[in-house]
Protein backbone atom coordinates (compact mmCIF):
# COMPACT_ATOMS: atom_id res chain seq x y z
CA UNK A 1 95.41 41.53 -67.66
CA UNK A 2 91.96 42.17 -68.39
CA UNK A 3 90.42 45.28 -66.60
CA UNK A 4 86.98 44.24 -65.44
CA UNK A 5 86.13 47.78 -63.27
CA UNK A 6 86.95 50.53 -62.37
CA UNK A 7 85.55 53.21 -59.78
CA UNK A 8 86.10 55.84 -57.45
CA UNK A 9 85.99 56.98 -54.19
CA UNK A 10 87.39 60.03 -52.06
CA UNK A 11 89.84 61.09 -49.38
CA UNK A 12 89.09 61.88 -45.99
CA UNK A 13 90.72 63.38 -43.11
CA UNK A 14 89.47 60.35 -40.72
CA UNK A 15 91.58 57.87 -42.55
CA UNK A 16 94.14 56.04 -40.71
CA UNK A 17 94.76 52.97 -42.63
CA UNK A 18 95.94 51.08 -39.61
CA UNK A 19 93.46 47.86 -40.13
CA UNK A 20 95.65 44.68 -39.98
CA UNK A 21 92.96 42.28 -41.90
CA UNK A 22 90.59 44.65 -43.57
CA UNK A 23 90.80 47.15 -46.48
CA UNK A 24 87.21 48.72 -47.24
CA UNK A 25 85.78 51.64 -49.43
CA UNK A 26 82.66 52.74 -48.31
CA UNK A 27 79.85 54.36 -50.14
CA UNK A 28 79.34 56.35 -46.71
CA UNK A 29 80.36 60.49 -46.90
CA UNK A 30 81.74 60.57 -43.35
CA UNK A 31 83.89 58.16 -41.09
CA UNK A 32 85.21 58.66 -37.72
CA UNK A 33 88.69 57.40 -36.85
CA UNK A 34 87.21 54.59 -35.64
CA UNK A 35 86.90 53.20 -38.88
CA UNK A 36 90.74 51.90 -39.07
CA UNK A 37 90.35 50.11 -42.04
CA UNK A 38 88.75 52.42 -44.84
CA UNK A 39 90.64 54.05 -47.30
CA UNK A 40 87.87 55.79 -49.46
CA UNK A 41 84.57 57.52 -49.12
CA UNK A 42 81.76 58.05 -51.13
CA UNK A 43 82.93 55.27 -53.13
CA UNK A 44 81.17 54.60 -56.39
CA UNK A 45 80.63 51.27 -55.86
CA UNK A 46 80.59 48.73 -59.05
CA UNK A 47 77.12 47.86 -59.34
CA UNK A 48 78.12 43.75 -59.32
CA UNK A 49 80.37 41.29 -57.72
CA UNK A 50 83.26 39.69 -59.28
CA UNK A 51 84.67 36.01 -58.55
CA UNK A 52 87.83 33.93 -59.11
CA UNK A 53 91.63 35.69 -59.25
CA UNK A 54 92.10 39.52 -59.49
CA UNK A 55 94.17 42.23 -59.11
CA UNK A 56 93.03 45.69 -57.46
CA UNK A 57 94.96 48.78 -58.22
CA UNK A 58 94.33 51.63 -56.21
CA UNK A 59 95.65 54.75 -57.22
CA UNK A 60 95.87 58.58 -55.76
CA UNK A 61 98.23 61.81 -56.34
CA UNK A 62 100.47 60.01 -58.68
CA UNK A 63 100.81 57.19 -56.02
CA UNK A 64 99.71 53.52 -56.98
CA UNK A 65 99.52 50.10 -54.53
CA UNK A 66 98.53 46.48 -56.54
CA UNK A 67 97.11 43.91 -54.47
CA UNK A 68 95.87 40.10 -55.82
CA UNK A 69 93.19 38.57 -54.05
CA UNK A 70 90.34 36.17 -54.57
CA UNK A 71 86.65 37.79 -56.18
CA UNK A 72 83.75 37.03 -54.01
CA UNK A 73 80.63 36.53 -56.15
CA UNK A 74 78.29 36.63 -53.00
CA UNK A 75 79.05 40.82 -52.82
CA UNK A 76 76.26 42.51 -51.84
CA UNK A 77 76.93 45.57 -53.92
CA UNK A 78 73.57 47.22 -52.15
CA UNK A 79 75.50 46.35 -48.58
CA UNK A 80 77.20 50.03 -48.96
CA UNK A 81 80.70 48.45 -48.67
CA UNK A 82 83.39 46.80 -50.32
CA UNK A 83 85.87 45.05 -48.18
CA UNK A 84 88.77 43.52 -48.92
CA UNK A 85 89.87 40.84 -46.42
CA UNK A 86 92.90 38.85 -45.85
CA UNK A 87 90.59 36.39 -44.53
CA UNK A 88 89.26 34.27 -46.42
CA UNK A 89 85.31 34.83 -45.24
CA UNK A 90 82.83 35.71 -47.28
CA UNK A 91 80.30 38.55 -46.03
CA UNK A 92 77.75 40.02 -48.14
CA UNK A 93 79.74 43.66 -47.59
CA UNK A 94 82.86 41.45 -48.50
CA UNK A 95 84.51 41.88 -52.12
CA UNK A 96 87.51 40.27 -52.13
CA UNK A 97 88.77 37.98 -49.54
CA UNK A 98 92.57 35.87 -49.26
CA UNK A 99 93.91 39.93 -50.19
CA UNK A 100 98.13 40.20 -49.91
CA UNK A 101 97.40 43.34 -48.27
CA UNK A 102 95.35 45.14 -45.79
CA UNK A 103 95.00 49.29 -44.77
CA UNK A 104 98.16 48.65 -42.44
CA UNK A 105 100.17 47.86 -45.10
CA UNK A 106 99.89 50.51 -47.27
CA UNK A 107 102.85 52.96 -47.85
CA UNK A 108 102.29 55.70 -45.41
CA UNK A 109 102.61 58.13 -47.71
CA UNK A 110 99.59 56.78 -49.94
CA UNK A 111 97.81 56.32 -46.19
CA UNK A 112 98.10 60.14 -45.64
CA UNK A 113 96.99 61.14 -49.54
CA UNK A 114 93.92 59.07 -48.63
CA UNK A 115 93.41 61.44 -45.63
CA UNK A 116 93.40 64.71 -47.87
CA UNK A 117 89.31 65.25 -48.39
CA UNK A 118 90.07 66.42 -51.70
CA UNK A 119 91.72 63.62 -53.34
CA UNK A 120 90.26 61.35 -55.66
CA UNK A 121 91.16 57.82 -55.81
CA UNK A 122 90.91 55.60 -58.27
CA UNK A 123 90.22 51.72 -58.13
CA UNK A 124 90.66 49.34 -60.82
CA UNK A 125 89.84 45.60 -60.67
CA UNK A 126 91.96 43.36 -63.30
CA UNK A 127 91.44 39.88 -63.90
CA UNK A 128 94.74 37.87 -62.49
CA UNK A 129 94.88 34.04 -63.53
CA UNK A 130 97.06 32.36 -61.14
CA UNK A 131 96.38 33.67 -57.55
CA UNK A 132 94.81 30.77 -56.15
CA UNK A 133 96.42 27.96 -58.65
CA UNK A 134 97.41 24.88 -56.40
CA UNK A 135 101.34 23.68 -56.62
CA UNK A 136 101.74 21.38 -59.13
CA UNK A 137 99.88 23.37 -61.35
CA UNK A 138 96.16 22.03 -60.26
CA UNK A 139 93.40 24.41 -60.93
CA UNK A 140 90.00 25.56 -59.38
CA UNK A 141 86.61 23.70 -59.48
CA UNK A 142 83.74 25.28 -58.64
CA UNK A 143 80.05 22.97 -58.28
CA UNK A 144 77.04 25.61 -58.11
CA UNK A 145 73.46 24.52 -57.59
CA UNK A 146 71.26 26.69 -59.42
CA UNK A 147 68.61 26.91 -56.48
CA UNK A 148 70.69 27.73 -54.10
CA UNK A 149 72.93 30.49 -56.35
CA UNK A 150 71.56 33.95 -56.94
CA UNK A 151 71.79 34.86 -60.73
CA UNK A 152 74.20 37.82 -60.27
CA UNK A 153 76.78 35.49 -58.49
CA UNK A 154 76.25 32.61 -60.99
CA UNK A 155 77.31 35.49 -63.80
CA UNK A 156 80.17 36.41 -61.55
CA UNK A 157 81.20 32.70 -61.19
CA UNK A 158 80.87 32.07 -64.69
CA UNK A 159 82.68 35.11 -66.07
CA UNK A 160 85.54 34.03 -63.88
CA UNK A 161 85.41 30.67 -65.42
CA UNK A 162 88.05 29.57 -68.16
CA UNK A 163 85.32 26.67 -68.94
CA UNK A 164 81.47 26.60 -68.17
CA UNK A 165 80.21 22.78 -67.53
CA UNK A 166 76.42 21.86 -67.43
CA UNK A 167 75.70 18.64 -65.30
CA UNK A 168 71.92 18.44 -66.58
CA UNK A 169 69.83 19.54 -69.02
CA UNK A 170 68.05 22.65 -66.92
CA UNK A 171 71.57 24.11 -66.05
CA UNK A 172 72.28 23.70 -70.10
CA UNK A 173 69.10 25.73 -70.55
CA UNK A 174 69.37 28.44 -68.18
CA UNK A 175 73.57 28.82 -68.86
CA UNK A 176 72.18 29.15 -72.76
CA UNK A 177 69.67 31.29 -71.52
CA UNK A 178 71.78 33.71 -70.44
CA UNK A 179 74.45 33.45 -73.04
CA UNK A 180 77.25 31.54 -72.07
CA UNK A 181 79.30 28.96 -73.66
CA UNK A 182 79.07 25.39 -72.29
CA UNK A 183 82.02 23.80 -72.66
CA UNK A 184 82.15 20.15 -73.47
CA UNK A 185 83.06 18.18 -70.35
CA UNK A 186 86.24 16.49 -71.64
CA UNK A 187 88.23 19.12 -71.95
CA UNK A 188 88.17 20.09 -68.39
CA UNK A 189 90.61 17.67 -67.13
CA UNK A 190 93.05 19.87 -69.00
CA UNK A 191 92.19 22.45 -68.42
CA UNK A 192 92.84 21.57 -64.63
CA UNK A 193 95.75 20.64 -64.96
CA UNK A 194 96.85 23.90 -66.78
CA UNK A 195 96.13 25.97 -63.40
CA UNK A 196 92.76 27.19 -64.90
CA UNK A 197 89.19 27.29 -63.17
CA UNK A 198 85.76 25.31 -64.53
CA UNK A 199 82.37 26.05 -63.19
CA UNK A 200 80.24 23.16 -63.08
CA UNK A 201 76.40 23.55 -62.59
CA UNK A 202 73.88 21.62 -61.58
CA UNK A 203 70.09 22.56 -62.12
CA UNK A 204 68.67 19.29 -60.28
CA UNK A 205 71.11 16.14 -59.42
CA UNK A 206 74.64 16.44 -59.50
CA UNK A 207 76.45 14.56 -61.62
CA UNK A 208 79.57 12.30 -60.66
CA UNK A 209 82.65 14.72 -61.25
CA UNK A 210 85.32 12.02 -59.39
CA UNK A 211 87.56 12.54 -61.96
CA UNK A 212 87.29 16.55 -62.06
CA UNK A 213 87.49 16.61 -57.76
CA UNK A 214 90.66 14.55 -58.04
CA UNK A 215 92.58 16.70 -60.38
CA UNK A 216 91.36 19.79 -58.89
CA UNK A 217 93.83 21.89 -56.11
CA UNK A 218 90.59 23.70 -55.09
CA UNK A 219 87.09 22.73 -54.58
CA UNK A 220 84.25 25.51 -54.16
CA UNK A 221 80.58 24.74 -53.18
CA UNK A 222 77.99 26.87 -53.78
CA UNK A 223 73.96 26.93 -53.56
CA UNK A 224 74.47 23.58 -51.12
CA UNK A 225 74.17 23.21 -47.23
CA UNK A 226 77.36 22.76 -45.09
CA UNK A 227 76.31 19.03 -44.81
CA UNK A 228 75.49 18.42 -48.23
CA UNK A 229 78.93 20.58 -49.60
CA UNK A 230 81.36 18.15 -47.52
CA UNK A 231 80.03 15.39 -49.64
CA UNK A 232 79.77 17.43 -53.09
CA UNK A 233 83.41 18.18 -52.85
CA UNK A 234 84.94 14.52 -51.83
CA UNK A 235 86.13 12.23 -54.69
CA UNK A 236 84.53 9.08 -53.69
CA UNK A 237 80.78 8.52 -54.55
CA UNK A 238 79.68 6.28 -52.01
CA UNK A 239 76.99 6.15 -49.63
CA UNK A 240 76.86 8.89 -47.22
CA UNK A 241 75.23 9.20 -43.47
CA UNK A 242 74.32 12.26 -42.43
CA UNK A 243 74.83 12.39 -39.00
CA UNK A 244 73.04 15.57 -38.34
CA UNK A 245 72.34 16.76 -33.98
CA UNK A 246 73.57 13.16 -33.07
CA UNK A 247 75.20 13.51 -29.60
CA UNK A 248 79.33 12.67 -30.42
CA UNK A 249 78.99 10.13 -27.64
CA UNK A 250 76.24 8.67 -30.04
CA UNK A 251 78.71 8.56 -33.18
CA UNK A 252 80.50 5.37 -33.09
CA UNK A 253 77.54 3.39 -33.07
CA UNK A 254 76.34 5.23 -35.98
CA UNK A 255 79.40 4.88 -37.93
CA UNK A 256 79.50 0.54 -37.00
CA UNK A 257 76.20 0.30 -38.37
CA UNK A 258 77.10 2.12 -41.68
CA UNK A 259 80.91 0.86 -41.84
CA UNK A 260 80.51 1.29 -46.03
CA UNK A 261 79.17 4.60 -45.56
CA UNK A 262 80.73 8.00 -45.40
CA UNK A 263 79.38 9.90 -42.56
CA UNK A 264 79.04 13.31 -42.32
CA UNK A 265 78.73 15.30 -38.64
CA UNK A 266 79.86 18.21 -36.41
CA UNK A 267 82.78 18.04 -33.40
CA UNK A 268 84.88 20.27 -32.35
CA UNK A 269 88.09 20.63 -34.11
CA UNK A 270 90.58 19.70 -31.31
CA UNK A 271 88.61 16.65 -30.72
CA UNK A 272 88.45 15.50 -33.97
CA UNK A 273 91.99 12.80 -34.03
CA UNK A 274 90.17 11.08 -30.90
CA UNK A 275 86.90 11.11 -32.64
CA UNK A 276 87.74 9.42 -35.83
CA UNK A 277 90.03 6.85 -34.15
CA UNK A 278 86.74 6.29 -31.90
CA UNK A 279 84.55 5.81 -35.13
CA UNK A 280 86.98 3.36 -36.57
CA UNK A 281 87.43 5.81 -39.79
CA UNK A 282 90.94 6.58 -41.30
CA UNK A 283 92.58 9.70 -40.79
CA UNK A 284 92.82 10.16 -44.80
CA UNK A 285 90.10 10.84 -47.53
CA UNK A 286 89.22 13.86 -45.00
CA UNK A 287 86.80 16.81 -46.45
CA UNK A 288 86.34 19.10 -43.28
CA UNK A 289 84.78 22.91 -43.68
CA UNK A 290 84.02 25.08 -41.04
CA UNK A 291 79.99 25.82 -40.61
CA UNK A 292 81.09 29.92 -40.92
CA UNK A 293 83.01 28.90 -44.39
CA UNK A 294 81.33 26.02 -45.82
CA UNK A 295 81.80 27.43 -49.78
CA UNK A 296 85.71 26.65 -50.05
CA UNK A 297 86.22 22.69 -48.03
CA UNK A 298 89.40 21.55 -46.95
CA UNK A 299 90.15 18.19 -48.22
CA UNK A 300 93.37 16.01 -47.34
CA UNK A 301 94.76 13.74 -44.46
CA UNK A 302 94.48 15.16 -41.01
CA UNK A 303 98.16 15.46 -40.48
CA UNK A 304 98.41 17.46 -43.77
CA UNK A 305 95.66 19.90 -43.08
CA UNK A 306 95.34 22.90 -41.24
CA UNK A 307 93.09 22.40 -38.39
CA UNK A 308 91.73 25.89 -36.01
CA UNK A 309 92.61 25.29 -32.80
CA UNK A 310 89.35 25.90 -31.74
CA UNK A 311 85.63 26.24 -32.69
CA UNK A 312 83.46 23.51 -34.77
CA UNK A 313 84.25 22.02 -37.86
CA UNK A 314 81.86 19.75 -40.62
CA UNK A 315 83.54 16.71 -40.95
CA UNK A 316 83.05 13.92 -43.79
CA UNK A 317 84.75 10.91 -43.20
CA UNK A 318 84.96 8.03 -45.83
CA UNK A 319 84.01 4.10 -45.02
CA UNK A 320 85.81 1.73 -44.59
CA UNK A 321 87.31 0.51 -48.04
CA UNK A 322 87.11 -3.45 -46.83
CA UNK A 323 83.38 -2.77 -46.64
CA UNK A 324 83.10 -1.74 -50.00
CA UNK A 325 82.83 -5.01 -52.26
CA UNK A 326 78.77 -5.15 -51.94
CA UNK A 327 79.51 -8.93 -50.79
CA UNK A 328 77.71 -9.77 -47.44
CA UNK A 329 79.13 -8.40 -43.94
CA UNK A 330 80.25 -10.91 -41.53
CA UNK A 331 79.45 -9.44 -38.06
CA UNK A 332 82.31 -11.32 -36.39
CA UNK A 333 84.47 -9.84 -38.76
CA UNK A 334 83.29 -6.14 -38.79
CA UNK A 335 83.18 -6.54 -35.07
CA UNK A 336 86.78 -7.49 -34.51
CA UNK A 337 87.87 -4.76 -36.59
CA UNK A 338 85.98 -2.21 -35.16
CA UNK A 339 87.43 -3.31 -31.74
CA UNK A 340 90.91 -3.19 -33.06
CA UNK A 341 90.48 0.46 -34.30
CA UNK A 342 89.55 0.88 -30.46
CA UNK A 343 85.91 1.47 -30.83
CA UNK A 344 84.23 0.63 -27.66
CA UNK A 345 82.09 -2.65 -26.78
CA UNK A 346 79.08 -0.68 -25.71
CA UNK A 347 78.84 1.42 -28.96
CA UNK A 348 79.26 -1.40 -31.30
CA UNK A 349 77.01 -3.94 -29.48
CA UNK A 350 74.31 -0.95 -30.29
CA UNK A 351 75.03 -0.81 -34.12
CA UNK A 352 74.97 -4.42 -33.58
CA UNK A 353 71.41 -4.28 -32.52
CA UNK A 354 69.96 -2.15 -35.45
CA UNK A 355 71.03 -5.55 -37.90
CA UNK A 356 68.46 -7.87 -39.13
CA UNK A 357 68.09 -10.51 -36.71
CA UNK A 358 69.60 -9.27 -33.58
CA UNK A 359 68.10 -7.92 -30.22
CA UNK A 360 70.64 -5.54 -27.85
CA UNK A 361 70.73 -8.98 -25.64
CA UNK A 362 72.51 -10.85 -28.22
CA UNK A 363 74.37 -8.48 -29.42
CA UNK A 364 75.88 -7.53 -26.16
CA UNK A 365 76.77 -11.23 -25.78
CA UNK A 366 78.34 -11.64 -29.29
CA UNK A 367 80.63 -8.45 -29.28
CA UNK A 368 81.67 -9.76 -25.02
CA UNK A 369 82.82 -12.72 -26.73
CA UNK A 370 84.85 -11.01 -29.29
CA UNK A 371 86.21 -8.58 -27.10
CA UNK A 372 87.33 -11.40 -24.20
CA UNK A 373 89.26 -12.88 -27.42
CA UNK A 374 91.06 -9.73 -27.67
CA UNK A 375 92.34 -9.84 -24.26
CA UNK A 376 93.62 -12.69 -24.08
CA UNK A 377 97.28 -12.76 -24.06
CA UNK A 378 99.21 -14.70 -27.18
CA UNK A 379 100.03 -18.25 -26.87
């Protein structure tokens, strides 16, 4: 393994190590035993973040612990703190997040060498390719928008990187700019599928990676709104509706109008089964985030995925692949289907309306019709 850092911090006799989630060093002199989690003080924090797979060591009289966990290149090494989480949310006093370990798991006889104020402990950070390789062997792509990405984190990102991509010619020049290799963009199919991670940035519009989203495991998104990073990691480059403060009741008619388009909006996660069936989308093709986690989408079918039980969740479902052939919509056919994937009359007759051609009269009328053919019983 590569070593990337290494620093220091010091015992102290508040140290309990007891944290479940949280491991943290702290640039602070004094604790209270309050502070559960911390294992160091007076930490000499690194002076940058890192990003992608590593391995922290931490070492003290003699003793030594390893842990893997996942870099996180939005560090704030000015925030005083480095935490390592479990979790995987990223927190400008957050270093590392997915960790294999937290305080409470440390031998308790490293826990009470960490609570001797004279001891000195010792931190290093290695690089470790394969922590967050996908089974199957799928690697890690990460899209960064330079306007959105703070030059420290795009270093981090990019040092992390087996292969650097440039989608345009003003990420080309400020990647060159800052001396790193830009790898050409046909290798990185490979080296997907060899478990390793490519960076691909973007200094204006993104560029269609559908080939590099579907052989990735993992998708990142950085420098984008939640919104716009549902969309940037999905395969597909169709269309796309932004919902935005709709009202959910307000969905369905949104999604009938657009039936081609992906749409993109916000619903609580245990209503989100009903909600599709409402909009007439499939339950596949899914790219879902939560708004506190946007970076690191989940993509997948709904019964593959894990869903919160509570809280929101960004949701961008795909259209409807029958609506995709550019040839002319037949209302009487988009209307039956939509009724057959049990979207109401009342929401469709209002996409209805919004068509060329029809007033909400009419279009009331028309979808009655349809929907009096569908219950009638089969001769």
């Amino acid at each position: 393994m590569t070593e990337l850092i290494r620093f220091t911090a010091h015992g102290h006799a508040a140290v309990r190590a007891t944290h479940g989630k949280t491991l943290e060093l702290t640039a602070a002199e004094q604790i209270t035993g309050r502070a559960t989690c911390v294992v160091g003080v007076a930490a000499r924090l690194p002076s940058r973040p890192m990003a992608g797979p590593i391995r922290i060591t931490l070492t003290v009289a003699g003793e030594a612990l390893s842990l893997r966990a996942i870099g996180n290149s939005a560090w704030w090494p000015g925030s005083g703190s480095a935490v390592i989480r479990r979790s995987g949310q990223r927190l400008s006093d957050t270093f590392a997040t997915d960790a294999e370990l937290a305080a409470a798991d440390l031998p308790r006889s490293l826990a009470r060498a960490l609570a001797e104020p004279t001891a000195t402990l010792t931190v290093l950070v290695e690089r470790a390719p394969g922590v967050e390789r996908a089974p199957g062997g799928t690697g890690s792509l990460v899209r960064c928008r330079l306007a959105g990405t703070g030059p420290d984190r795009l270093l981090a990102e990019a040092a992390a990187a087996d292969q650097v991509l440039a989608e345009d010619a003003s990420a080309r020049s400020w990647l060159a700019a800052a001396g790193i290799t830009v790898s050409p963009a046909r290798s990185a199919p490979s080296c997907l599928a060899a478990g390793g991670r490519v960076l691909a940035v973007a200094g204006g519009e993104t560029t269609d990676l559908g080939q590099l989203l579907a052989a990735a495991g993992t998708v990142e998104v950085l420098g984008l709104p939640a919104e716009l990073a549902v969309s940037a990691a999905a395969t597909d480059r169709s269309t796309t509706v932004q919902a935005g403060p709709v009202a959910l009741k307000e969905l369905p008619a949104l999604a009938a109008a657009n039936p081609a388009a992906a749409l993109v909006f916000r619903c609580p996660a245990d209503r989100l089964p009903q909600l599709l069936t409402d909009l007439g989308r499939a339950q596949s093709g899914l790219v879902l985030a939560s708004p506190d986690d946007p970076e690191r989408p989940m993509r997948g079918d709904l019964s593959t995925l894990a869903l919160p039980d509570r809280g929101e969740l960004i949701c961008r479902a795909a259209g409807l692949p029958t609506m995709t052939s550019g040839r002319p919509i037949d209302p009487a056919t988009l209307v039956r289907r939509l009724l057959a994937e049990s979207v109401t009359p009342r929401s469709i007759a209002l996409a209805v309306a919004t068509l060329p051609g029809w007033s909400r009269r009419s279009a009331y009328e028309f979808v009655l019709s349809l929907s009096s053919e569908t219950d009638q019983p089969a001769g």
